[in-house]
C-alpha atoms as a PDB file:
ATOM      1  CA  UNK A   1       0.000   0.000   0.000  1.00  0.00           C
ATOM      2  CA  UNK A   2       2.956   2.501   0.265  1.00  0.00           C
ATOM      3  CA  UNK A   3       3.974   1.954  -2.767  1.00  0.00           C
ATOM      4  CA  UNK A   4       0.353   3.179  -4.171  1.00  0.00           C
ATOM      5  CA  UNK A   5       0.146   6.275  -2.253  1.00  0.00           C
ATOM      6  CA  UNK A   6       3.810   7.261  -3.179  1.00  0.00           C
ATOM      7  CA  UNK A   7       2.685   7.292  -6.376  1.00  0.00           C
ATOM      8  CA  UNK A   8      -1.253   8.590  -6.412  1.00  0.00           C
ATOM      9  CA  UNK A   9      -2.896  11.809  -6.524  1.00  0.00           C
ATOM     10  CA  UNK A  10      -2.623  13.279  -3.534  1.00  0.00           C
ATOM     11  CA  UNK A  11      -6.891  13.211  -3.091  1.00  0.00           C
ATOM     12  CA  UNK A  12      -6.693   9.119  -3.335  1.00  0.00           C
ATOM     13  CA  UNK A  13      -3.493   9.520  -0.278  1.00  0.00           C
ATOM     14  CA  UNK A  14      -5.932  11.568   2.192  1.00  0.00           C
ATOM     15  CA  UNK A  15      -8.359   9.339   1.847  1.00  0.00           C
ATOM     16  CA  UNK A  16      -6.614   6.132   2.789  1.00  0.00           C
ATOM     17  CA  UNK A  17      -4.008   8.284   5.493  1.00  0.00           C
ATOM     18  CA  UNK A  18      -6.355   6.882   8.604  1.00  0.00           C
ATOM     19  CA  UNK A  19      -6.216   3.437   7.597  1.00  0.00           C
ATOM     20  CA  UNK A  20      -2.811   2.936   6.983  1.00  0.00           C
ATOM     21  CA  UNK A  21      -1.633   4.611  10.182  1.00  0.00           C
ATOM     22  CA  UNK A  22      -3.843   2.710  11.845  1.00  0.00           C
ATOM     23  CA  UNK A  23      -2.360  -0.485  10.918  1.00  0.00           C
ATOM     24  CA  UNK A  24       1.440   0.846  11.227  1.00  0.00           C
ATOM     25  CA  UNK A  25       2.041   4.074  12.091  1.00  0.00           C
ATOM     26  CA  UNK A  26       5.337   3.439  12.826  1.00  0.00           C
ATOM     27  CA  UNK A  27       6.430   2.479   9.126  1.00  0.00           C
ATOM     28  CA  UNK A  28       3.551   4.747   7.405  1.00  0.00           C
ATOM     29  CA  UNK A  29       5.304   7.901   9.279  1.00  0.00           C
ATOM     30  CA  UNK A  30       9.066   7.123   8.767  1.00  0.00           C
ATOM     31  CA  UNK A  31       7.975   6.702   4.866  1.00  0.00           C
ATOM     32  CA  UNK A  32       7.613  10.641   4.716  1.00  0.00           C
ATOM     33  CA  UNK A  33       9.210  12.008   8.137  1.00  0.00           C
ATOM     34  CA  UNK A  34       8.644  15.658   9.441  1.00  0.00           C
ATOM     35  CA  UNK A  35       6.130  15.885   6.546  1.00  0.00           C
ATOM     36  CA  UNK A  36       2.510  14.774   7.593  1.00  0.00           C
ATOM     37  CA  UNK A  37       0.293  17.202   9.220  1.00  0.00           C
ATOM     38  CA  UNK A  38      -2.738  16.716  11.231  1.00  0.00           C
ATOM     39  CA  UNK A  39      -5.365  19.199  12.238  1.00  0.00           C
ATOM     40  CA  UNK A  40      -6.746  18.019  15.499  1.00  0.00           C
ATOM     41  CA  UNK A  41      -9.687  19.697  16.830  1.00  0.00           C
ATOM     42  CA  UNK A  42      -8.132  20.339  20.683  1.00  0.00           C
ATOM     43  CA  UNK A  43      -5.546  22.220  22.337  1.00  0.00           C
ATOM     44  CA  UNK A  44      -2.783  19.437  22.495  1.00  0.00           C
ATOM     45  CA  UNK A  45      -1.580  17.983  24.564  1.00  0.00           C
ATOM     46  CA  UNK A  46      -5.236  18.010  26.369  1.00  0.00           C
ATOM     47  CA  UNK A  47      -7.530  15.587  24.800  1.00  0.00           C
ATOM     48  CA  UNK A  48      -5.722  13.673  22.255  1.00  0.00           C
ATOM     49  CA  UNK A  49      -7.673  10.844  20.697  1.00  0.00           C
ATOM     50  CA  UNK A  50     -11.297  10.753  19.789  1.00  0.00           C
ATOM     51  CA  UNK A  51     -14.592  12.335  21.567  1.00  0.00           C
ATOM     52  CA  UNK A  52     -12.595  15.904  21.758  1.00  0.00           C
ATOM     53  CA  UNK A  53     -15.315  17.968  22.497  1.00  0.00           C
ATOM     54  CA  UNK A  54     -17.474  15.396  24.530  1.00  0.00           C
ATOM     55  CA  UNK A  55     -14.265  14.875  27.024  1.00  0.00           C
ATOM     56  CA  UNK A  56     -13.598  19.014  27.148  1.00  0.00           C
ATOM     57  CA  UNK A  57     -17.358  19.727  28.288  1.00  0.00           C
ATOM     58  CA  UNK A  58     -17.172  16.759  30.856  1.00  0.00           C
ATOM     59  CA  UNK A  59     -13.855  18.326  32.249  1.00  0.00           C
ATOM     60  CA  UNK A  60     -15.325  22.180  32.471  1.00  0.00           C
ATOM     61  CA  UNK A  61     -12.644  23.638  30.273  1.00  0.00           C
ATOM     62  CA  UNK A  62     -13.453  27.319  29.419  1.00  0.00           C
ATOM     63  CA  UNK A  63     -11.408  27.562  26.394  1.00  0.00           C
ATOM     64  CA  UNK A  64     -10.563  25.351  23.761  1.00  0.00           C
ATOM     65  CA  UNK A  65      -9.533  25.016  20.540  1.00  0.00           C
ATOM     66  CA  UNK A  66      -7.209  23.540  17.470  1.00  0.00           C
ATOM     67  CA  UNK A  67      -3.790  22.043  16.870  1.00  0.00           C
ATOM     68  CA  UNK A  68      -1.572  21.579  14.064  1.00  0.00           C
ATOM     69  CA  UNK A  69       0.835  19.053  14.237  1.00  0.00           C
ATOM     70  CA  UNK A  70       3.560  16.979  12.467  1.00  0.00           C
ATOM     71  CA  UNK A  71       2.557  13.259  12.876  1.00  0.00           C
ATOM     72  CA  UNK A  72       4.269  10.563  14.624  1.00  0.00           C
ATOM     73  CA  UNK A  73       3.994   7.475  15.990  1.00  0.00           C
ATOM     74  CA  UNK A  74       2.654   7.992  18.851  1.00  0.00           C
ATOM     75  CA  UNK A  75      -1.162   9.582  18.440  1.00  0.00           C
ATOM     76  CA  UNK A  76      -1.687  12.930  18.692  1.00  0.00           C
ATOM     77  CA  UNK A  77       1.993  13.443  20.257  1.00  0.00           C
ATOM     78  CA  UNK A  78       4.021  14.946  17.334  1.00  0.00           C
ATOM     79  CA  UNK A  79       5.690  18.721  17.422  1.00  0.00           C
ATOM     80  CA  UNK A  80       3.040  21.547  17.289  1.00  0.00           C
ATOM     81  CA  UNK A  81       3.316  23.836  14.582  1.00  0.00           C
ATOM     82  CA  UNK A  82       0.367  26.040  16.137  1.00  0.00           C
ATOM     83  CA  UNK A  83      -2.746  26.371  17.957  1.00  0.00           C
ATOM     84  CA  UNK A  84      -5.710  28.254  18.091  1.00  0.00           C
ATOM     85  CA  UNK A  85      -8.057  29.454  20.564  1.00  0.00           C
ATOM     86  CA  UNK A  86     -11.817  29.584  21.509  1.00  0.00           C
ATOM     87  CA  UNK A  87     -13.996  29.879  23.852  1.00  0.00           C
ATOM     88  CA  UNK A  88     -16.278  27.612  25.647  1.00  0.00           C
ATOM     89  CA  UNK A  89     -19.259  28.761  25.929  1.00  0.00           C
ATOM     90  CA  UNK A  90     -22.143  27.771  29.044  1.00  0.00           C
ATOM     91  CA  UNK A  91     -24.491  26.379  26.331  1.00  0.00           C
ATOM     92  CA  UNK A  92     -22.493  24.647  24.251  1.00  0.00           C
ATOM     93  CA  UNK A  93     -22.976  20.755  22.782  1.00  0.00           C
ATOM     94  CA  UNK A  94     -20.208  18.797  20.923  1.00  0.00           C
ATOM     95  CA  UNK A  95     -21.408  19.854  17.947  1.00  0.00           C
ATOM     96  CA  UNK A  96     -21.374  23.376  18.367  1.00  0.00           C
END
């Protein structure tokens, strides 16, 4: 499978990025080192993982926000390039 995404249009690579890191992140990220990015929708390193914005309302955070990040490894763990912030409102739902 790394062969095909070396060689594909980068549209067909997003779409199978997930899966293949999935099932070995450690050889999918040393095939293109320092040069993966992933948007993830918390302030890192608070909330990694999935169920961001569930897990931020249950812990009463007032502000939260975005990362990018270089991807390793490790989930959600790789250098921040930068972060943005907003704030948590008293009404708001995961979805909002």
């Amino acid at each position: 499978m790394l062969s095909y995404l070396r060689s594909s249009p980068i549209h067909n690579v997003i779409s199978l990025l997930s899966r293949l890191y999935e099932n070995s992140p450690e050889s999918f990220v040393n095939t293109w080192p320092n040069s993966i990015l992933n948007i993830h929708p918390s302030l890192l390193p608070s909330f990694p993982g999935t169920k961001t914005h569930e897990r931020a309302l249950e812990a009463g955070v007032k502000v939260s926000g975005c990362t990018l990040h270089f991807v390793t490894a490790e989930l959600d763990a790789g250098p921040i390039i930068g972060q943005a912030v907003v704030p948590v409102l008293d009404n708001d739902t995961p979805k909002t």
